[in-house]
Every structure is written in C-alpha cells, then in structure tokens.
C-alpha atoms as a PDB file:
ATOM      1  CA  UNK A   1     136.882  86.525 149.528  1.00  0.00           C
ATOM      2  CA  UNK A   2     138.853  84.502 146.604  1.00  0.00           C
ATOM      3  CA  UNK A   3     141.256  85.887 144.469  1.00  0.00           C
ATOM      4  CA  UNK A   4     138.584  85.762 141.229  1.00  0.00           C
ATOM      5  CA  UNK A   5     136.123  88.155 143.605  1.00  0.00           C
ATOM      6  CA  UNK A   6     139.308  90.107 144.452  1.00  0.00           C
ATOM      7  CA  UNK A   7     139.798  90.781 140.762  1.00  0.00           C
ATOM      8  CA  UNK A   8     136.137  91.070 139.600  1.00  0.00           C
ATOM      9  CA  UNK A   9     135.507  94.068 141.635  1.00  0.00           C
ATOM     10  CA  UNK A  10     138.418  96.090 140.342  1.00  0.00           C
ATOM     11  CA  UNK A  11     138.948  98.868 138.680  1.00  0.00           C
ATOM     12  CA  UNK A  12     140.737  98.922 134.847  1.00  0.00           C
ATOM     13  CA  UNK A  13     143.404 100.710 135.837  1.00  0.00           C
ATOM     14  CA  UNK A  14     143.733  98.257 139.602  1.00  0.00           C
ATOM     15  CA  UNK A  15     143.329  95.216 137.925  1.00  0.00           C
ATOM     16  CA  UNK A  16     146.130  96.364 135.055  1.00  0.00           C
ATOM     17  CA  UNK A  17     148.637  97.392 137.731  1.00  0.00           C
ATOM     18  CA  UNK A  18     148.443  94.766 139.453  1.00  0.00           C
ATOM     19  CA  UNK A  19     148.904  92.507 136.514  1.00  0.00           C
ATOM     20  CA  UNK A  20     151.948  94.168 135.257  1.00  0.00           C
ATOM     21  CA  UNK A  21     153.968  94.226 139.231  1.00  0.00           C
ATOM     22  CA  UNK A  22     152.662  90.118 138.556  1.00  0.00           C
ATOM     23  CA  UNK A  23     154.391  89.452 135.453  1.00  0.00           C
ATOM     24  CA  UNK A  24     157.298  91.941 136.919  1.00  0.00           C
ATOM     25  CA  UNK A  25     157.196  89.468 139.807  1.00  0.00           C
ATOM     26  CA  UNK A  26     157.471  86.305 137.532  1.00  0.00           C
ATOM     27  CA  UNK A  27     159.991  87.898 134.882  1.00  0.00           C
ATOM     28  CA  UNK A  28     162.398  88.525 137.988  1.00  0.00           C
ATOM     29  CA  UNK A  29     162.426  84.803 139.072  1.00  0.00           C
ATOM     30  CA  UNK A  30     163.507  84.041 142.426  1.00  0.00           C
ATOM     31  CA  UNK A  31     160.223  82.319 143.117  1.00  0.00           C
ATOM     32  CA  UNK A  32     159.113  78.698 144.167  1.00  0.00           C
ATOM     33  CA  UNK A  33     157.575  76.830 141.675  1.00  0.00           C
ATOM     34  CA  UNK A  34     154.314  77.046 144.068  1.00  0.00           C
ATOM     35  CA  UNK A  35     155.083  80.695 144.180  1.00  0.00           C
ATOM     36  CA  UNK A  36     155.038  81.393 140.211  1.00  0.00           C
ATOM     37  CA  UNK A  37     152.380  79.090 139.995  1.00  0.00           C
ATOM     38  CA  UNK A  38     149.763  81.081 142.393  1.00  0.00           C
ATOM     39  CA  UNK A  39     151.036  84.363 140.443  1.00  0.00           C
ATOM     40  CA  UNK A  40     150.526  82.798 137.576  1.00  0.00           C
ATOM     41  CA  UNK A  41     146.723  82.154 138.199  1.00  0.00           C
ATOM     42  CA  UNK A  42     146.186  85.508 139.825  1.00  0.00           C
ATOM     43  CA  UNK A  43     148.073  86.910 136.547  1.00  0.00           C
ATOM     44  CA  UNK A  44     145.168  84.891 134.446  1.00  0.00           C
ATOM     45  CA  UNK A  45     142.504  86.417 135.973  1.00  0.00           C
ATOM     46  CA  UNK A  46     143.666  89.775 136.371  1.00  0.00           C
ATOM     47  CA  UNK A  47     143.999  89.153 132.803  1.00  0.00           C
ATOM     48  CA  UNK A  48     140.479  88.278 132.217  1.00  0.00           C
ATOM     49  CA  UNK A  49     139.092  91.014 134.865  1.00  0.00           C
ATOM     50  CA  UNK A  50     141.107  93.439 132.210  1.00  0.00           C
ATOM     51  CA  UNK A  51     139.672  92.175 129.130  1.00  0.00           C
ATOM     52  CA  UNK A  52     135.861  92.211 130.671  1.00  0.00           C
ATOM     53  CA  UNK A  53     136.372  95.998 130.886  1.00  0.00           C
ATOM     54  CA  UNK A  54     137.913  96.598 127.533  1.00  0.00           C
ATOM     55  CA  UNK A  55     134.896  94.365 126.075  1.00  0.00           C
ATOM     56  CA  UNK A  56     132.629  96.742 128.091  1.00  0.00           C
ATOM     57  CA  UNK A  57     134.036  99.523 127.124  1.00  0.00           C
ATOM     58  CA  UNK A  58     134.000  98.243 123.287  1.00  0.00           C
ATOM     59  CA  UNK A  59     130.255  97.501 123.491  1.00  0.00           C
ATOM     60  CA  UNK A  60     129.627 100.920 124.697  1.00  0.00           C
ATOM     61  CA  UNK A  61     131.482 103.072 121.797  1.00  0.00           C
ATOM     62  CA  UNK A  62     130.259 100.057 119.348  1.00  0.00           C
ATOM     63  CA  UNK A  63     126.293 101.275 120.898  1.00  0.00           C
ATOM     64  CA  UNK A  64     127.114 104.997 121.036  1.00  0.00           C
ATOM     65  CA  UNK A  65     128.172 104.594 117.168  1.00  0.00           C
ATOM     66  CA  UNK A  66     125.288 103.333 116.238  1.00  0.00           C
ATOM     67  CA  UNK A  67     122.640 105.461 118.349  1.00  0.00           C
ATOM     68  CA  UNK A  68     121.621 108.010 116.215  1.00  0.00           C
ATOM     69  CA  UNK A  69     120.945 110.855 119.313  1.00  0.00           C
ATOM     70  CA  UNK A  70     124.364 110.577 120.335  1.00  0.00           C
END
C-alpha cells in the first residue's frame, strides 16, 4: 500500500498526529537530505488527507445550516 493510501484511510485526529511528530521530525534536523525529503512528501499529504476532512466536515455544518428540519 503507498504512503497516499496510507494517509487516505485515516482518521482526523491519525492523520494530524502524525503530521505534527513529521514536522517535529524535520524541525529537529539530523536528517539526510533523502530523509527530509520523503518526510517532507508524507508531511504534504498528511496535509491534504487533513484538509479533505475539515472540507467534509465544513460541507456538512454548511448543509445542516441550511436544512430547515435540522
């Protein structure tokens, strides 16, 4: 399974944790330059895994706001 399936198919919370101990990772140094660039990547689409699931979540309050049974 790649990396971008890893990510898709976590949770909010998983996918933000995992960024943050990333850009922990990359803030400390001590790295390769092959190692920060593979965190880097797997930082970008952790990123974009978190973002999907705010955007959900938006689109869900934005359609709850306007449904007039809610």
């Amino acid at each position: 399974m790649t990396d971008e399936k890893k990510a898709e198919q976590l949770s909010y919370e998983q996918a933000r944790a995992e960024l943050a101990s990333v850009v922990e990772r990359l803030e400390t140094g001590g790295t390769t330059l092959e190692e920060s660039l593979a965190l880097w990547e797997r930082g970008e689409k952790l990123a974009e895994t978190c973002q999907r699931w705010l955007d959900g979540a938006r689109a869900r309050i934005d359609a709850a706001r306007q449904d007039p049974t809610s």
